[in-house]
C-alpha atoms as a PDB file:
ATOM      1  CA  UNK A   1      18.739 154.941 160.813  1.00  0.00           C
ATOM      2  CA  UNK A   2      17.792 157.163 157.868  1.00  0.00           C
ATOM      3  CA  UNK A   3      14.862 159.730 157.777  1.00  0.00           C
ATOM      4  CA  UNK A   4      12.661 161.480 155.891  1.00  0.00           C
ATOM      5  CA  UNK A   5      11.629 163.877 157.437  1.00  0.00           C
ATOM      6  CA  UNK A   6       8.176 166.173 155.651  1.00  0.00           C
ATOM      7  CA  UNK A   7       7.633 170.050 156.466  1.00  0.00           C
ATOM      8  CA  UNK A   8       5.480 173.116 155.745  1.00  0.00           C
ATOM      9  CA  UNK A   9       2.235 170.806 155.371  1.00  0.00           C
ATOM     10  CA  UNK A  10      -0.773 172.902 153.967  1.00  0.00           C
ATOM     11  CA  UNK A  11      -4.104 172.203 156.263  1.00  0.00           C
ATOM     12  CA  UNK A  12      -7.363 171.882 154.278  1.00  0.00           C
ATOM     13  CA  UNK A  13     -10.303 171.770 156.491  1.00  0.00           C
ATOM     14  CA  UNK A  14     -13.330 169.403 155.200  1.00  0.00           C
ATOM     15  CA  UNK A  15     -16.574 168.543 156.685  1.00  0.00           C
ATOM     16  CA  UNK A  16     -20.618 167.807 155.893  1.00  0.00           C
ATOM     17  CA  UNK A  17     -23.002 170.377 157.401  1.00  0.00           C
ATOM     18  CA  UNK A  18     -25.842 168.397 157.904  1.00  0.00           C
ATOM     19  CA  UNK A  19     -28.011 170.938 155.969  1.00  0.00           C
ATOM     20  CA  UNK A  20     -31.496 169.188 154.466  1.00  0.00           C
ATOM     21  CA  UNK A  21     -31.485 168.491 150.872  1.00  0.00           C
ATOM     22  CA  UNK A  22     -34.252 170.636 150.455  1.00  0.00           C
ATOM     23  CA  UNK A  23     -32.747 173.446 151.190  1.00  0.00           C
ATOM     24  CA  UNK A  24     -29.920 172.983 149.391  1.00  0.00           C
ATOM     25  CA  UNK A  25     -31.849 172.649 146.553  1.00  0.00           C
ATOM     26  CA  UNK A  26     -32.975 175.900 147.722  1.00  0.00           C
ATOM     27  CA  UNK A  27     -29.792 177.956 147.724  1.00  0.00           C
ATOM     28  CA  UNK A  28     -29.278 175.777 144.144  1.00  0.00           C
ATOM     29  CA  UNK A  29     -32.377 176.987 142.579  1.00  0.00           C
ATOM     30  CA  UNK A  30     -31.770 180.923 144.061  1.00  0.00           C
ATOM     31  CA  UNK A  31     -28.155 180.660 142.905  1.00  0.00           C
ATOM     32  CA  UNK A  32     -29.919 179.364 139.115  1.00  0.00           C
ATOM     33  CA  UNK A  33     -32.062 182.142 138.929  1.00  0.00           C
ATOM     34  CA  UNK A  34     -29.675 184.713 139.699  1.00  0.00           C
ATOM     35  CA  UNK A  35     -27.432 183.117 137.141  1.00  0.00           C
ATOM     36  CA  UNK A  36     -30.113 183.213 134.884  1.00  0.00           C
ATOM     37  CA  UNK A  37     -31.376 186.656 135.484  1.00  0.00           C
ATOM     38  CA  UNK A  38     -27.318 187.996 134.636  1.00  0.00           C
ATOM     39  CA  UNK A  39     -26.157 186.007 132.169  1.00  0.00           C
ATOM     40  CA  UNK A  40     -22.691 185.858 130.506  1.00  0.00           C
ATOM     41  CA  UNK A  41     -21.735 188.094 128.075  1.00  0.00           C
ATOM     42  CA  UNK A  42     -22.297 186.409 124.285  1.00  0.00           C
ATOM     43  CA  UNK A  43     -19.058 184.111 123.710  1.00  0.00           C
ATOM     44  CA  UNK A  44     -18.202 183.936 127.382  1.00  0.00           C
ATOM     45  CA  UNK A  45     -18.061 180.093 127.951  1.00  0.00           C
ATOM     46  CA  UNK A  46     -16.764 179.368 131.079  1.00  0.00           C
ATOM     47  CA  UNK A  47     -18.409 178.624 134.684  1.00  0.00           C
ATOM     48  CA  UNK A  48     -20.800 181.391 136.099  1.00  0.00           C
ATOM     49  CA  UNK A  49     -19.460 183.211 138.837  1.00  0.00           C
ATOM     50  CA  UNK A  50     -21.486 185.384 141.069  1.00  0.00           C
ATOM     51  CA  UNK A  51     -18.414 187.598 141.904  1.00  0.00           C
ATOM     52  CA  UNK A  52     -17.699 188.963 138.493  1.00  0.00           C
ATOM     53  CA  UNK A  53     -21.014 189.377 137.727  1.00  0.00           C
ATOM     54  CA  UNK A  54     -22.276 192.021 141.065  1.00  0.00           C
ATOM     55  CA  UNK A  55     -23.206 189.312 142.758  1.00  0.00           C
ATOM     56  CA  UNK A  56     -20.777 188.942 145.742  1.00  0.00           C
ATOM     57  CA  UNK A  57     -23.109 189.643 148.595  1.00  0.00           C
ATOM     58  CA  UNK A  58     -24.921 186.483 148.664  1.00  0.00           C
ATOM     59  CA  UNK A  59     -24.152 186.361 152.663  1.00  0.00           C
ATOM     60  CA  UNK A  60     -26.586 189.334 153.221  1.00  0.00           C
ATOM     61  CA  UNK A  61     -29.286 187.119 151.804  1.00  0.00           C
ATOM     62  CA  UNK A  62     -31.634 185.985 154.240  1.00  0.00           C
ATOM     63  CA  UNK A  63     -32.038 182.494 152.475  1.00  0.00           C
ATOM     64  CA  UNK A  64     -28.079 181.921 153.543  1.00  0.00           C
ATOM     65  CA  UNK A  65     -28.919 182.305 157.220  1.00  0.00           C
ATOM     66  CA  UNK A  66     -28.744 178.281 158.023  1.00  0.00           C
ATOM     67  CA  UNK A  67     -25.273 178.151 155.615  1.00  0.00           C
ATOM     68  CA  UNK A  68     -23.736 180.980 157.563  1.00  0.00           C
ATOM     69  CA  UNK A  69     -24.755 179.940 160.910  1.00  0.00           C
ATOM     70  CA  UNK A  70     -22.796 176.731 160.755  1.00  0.00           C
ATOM     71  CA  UNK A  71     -19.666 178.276 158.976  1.00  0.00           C
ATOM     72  CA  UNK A  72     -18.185 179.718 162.032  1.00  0.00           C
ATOM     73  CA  UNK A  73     -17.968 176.793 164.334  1.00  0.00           C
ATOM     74  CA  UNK A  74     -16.116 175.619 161.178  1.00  0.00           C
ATOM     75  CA  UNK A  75     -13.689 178.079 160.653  1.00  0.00           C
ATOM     76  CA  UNK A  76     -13.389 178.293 164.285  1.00  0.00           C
ATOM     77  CA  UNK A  77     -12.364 174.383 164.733  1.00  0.00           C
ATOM     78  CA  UNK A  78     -10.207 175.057 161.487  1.00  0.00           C
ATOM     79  CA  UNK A  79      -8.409 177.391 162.947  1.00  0.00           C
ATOM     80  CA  UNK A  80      -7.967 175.710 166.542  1.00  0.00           C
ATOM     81  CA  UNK A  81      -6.318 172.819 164.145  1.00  0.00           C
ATOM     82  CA  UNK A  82      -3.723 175.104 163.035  1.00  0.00           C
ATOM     83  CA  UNK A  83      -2.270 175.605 166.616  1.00  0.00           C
ATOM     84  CA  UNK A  84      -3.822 178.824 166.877  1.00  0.00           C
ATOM     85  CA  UNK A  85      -6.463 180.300 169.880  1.00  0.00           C
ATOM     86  CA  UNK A  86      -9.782 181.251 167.885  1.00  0.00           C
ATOM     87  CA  UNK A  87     -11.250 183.119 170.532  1.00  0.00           C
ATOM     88  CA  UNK A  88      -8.616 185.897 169.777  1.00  0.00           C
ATOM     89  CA  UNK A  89      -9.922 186.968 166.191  1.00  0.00           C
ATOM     90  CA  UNK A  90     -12.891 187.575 164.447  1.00  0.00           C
ATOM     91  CA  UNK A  91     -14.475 186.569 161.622  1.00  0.00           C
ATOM     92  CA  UNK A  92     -15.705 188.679 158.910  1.00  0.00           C
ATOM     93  CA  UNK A  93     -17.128 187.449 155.622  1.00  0.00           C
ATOM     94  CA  UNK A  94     -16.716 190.295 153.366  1.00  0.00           C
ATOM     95  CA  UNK A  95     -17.871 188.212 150.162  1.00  0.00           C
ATOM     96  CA  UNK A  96     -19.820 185.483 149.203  1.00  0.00           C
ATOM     97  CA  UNK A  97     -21.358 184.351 145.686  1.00  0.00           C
ATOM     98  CA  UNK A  98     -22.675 181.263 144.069  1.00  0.00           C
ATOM     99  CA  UNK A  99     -21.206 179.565 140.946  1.00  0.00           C
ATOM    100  CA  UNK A 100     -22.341 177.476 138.118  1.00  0.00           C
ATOM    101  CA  UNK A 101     -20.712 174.390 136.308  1.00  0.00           C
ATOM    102  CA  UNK A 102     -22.109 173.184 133.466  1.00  0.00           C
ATOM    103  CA  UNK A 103     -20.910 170.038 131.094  1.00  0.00           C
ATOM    104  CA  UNK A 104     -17.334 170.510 130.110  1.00  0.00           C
ATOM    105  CA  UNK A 105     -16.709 173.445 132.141  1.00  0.00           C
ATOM    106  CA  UNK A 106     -14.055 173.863 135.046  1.00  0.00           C
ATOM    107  CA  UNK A 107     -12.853 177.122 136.986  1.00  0.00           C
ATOM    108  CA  UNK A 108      -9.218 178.180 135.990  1.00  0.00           C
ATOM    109  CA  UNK A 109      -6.508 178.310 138.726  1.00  0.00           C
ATOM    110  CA  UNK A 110      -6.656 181.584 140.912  1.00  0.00           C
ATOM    111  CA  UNK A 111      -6.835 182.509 144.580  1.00  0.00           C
ATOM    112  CA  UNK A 112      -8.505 185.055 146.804  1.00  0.00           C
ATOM    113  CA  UNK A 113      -5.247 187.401 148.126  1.00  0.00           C
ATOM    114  CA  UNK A 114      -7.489 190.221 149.137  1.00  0.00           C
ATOM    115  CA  UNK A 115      -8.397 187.561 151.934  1.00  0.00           C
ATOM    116  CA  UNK A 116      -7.477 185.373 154.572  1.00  0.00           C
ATOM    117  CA  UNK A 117      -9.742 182.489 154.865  1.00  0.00           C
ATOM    118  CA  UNK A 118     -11.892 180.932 151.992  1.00  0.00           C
ATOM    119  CA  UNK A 119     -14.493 178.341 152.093  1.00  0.00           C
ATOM    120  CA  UNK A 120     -16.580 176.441 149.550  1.00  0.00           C
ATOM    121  CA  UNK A 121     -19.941 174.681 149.939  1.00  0.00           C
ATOM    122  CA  UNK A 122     -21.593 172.114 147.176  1.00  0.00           C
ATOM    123  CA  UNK A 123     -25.388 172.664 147.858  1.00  0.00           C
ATOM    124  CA  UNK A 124     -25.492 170.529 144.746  1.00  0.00           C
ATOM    125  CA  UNK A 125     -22.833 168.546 143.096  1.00  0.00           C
ATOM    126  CA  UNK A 126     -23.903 165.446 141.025  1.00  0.00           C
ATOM    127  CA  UNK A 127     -21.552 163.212 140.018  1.00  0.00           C
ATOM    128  CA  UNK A 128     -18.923 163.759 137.697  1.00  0.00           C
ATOM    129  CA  UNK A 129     -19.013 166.934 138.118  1.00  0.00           C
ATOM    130  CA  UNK A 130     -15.313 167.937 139.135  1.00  0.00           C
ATOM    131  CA  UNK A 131     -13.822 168.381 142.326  1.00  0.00           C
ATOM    132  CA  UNK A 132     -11.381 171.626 143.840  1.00  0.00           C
ATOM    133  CA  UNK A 133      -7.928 171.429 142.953  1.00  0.00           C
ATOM    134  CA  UNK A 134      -5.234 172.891 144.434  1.00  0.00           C
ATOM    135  CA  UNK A 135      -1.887 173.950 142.893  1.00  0.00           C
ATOM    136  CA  UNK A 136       1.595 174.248 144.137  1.00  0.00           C
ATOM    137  CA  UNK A 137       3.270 176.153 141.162  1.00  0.00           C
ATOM    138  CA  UNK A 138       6.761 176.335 143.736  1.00  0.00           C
ATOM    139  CA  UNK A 139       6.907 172.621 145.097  1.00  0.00           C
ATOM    140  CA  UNK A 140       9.485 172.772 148.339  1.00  0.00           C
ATOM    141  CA  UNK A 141      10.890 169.144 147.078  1.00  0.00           C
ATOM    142  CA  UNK A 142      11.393 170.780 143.340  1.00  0.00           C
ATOM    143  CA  UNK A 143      15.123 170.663 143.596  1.00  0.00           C
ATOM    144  CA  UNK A 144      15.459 172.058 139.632  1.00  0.00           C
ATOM    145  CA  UNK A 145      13.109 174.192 137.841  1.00  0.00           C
ATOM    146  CA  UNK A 146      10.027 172.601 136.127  1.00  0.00           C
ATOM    147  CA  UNK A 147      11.174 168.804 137.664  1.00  0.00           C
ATOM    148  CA  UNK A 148       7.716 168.003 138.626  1.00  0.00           C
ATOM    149  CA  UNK A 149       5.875 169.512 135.574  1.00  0.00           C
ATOM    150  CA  UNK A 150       4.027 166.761 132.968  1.00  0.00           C
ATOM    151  CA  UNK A 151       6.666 167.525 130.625  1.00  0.00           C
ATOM    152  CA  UNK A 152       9.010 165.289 133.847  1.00  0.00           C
ATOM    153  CA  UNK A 153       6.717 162.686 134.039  1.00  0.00           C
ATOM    154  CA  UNK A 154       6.212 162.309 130.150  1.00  0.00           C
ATOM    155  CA  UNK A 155      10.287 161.575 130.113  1.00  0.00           C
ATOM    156  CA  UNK A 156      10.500 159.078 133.059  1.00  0.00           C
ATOM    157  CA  UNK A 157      12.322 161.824 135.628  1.00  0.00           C
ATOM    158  CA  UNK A 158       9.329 161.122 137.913  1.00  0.00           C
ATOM    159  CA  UNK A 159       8.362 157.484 138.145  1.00  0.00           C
ATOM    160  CA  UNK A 160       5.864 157.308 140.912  1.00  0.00           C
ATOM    161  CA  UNK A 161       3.172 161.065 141.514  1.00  0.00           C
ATOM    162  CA  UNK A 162       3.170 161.158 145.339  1.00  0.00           C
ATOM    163  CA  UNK A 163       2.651 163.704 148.094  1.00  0.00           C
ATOM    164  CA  UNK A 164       6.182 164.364 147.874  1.00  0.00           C
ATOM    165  CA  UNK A 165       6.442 165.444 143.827  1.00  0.00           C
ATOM    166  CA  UNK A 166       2.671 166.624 142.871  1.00  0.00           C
ATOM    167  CA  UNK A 167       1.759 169.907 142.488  1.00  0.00           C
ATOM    168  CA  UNK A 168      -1.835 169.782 142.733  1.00  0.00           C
ATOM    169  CA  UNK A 169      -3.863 168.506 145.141  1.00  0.00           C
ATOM    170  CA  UNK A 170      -7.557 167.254 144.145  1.00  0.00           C
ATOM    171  CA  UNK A 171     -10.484 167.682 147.173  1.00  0.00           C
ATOM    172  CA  UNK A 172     -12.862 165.264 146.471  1.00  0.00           C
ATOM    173  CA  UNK A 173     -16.073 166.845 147.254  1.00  0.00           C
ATOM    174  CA  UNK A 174     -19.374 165.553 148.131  1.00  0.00           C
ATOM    175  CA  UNK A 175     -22.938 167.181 148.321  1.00  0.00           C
ATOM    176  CA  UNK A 176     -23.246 169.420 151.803  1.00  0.00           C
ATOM    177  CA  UNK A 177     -19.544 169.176 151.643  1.00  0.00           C
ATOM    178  CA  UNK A 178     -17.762 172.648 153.251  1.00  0.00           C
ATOM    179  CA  UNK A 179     -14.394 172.934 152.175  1.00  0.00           C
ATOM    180  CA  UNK A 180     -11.703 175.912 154.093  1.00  0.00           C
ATOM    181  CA  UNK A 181      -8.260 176.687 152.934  1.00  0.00           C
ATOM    182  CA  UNK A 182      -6.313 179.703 152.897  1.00  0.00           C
ATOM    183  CA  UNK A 183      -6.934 182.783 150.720  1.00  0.00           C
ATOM    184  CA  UNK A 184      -3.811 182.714 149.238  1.00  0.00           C
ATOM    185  CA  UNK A 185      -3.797 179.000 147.736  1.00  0.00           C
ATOM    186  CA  UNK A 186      -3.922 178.857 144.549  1.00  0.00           C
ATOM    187  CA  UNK A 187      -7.097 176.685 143.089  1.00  0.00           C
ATOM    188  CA  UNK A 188      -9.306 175.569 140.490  1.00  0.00           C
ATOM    189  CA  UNK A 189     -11.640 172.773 139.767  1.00  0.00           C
ATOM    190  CA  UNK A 190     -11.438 170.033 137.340  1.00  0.00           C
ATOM    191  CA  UNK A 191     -13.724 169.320 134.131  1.00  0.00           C
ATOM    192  CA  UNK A 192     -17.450 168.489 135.185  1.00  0.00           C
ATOM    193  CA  UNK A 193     -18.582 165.722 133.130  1.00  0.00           C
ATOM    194  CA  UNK A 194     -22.181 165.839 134.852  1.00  0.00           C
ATOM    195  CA  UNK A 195     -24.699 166.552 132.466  1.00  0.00           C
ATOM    196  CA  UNK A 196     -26.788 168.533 135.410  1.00  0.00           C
ATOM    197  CA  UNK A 197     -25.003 171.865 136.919  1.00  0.00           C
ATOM    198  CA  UNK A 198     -22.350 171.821 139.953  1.00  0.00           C
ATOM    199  CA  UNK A 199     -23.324 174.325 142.128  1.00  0.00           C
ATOM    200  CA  UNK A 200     -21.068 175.847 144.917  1.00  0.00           C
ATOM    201  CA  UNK A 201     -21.049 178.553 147.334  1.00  0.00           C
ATOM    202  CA  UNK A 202     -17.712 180.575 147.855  1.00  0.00           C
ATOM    203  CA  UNK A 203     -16.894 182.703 151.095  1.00  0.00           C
ATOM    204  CA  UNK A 204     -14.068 185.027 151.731  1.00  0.00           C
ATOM    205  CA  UNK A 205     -13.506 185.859 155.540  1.00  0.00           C
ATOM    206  CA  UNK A 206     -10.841 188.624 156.254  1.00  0.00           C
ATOM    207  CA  UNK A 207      -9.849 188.189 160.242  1.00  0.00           C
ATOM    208  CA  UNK A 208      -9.009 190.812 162.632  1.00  0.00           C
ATOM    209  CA  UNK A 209      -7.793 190.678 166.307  1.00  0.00           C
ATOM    210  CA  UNK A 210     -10.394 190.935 169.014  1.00  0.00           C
ATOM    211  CA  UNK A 211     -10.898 193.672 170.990  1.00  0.00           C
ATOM    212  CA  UNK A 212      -7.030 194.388 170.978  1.00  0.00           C
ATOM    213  CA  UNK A 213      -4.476 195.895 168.345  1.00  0.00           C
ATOM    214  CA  UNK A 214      -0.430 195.585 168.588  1.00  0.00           C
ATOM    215  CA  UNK A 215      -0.339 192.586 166.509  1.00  0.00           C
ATOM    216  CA  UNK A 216       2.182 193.504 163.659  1.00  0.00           C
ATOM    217  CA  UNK A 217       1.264 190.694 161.787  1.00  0.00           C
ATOM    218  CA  UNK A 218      -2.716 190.783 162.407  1.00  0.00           C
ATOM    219  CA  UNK A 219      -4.851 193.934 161.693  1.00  0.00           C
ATOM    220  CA  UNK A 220      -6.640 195.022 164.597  1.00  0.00           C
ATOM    221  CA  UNK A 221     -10.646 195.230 165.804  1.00  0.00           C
ATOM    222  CA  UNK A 222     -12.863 197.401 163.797  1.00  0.00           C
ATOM    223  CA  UNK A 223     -13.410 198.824 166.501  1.00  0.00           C
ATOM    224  CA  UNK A 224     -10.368 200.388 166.296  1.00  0.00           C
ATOM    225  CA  UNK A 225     -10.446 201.559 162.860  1.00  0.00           C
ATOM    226  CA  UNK A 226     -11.277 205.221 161.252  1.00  0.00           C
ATOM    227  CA  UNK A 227     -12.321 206.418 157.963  1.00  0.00           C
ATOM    228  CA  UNK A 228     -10.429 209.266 156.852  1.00  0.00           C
ATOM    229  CA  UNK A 229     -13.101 211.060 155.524  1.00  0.00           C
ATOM    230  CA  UNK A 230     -14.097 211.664 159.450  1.00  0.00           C
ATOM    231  CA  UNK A 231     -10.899 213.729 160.108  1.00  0.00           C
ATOM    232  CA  UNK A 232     -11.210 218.000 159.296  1.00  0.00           C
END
C-alpha cells in the first residue's frame, strides 16, 4: 500500500501558567508604564518593543519573580519532548522585555539567532488581538520555487492550504498562555483588531552544557569560560 510518509516536524511547546489575573495585570500595567515612560520616536508606528528601546532586562525585575519561576519546568519538559535529557544543560535567560500591541498593529517577521530557546507569555491579550505566527520561507514539500506563495493559491496551483503546503503557522494564544519555540524560527504576529493593548512578555534563553565541555555542537558551562581581558 502507498505512503505518505511526513519529516523534520517543528515542536512548539504551549501551556497556561496558572498565574492570578491580578498579577498579570501587574506585569501589564509595569510593562505600560515603561512603554509610556520611553516612547517611540515621532512617526514610529509599529508595536512597542522593550528590546529596542533599553529595555531587555525585564528578568532582573523583581516583579517577574513568579513568571520566571515557572518558565524552567517549562523549558525543561519542552526540551524532554524533543528526545533530549534536560538535566544535561542549563538554562540562561540572557534577555527579556515586554511588548505592546495596539489597534491595527502586528510585529513583522524576525527571529532571535543570537539564541537558542525563545518563549512568549500574554499577561494580557483581549480578544482580537492577533496571535504568533510562524513562517517557513523554505517549505521541505516546495518542490519549485515560490509554489506555495499567495501568488500559487491566487492561480489554482494549490487547491486545498494544509500542513503539507503552508508556510506559516498561526499559535492561537490565550491569556496566561506561555508559548517556546526555537530561536531561530522565524515569527511574527498577526493584526490586533482589539481596541485595548496585547501585551506579551518575550524571553531569550542561550543553553550551555552542565558541568562538562567536549560537546562540539553545545558550548560548554560558564564555569568553564574566561574573559580575555584576565590573561597578561
Amino acid at each position: 500500500m502507498p505512503e505518505t510518509l511526513n519529516c523534520f516536524p517543528l515542536t512548539v511547546y504551549k501551556d497556561q501558567l496558572g498565574l492570578s489575573e491580578a498579577y498579570r495585570r501587574e506585569l501589564g500595567q509595569k510593562i505600560i508604564e515603561t512603554s509610556e515612560a520611553n516612547p517611540l520616536a515621532d512617526g514610529e508606528d509599529h508595536p512597542w518593543t522593550g528590546d529596542l528601546q533599553g529595555h531587555d532586562l525585564f528578568h532582573l525585575d523583581p516583579l517577574t519573580a513568579n513568571l520566571f519561576g515557572l518558565l524552567k519546568t517549562s523549558v525543561t519538559t519542552y526540551v524532554f519532548a524533543l528526545g533530549m535529557d534536560p538535566a544535561r544543560f542549563q538554562y540562561h535567560c540572557t534577555r527579556s522585555w515586554g511588548t505592546v500591541s495596539l489597534l491595527g498593529e502586528h510585529i513583522p517577521v524576525h527571529n532571535h539567532s543570537q539564541s537558542h530557546i525563545s518563549a512568549v507569555y500574554y499577561p494580557v491579550k483581549p480578544e482580537g488581538a492577533g496571535n504568533l505566527i510562524l513562517h517557513n520561507r523554505n517549505p521541505p514539500n516546495e518542490f519549485a520555487p515560490g509554489l506555495f506563495g499567495a501568488h500559487a493559491s491566487e492561480r489554482g496551483y494549490v487547491q486545498e492550504l494544509t500542513d503539507f503546503n503552508t508556510m506559516s503557522a498561526t499559535m492561537a494564544a490565550a491569556e496566561d498562555d506561555l508559548i517556546i519555540f526555537p530561536s531561530k524560527q522565524l515569527h511574527g504576529t498577526e493584526v490586533s483588531e482589539a481596541d485595548s493593548p496585547r501585551i506579551s512578555i518575550a524571553v531569550d534563553i542561550v543553553v550551555t552544557l552542565k558541568g562538562e565541555s567536549g560537546g562540539e555542537y553545545s558550548m560548554p558551562d560558564l564555569t568553564l569560560w574566561r574573559d580575555l581581558e584576565t590573561f597578561d
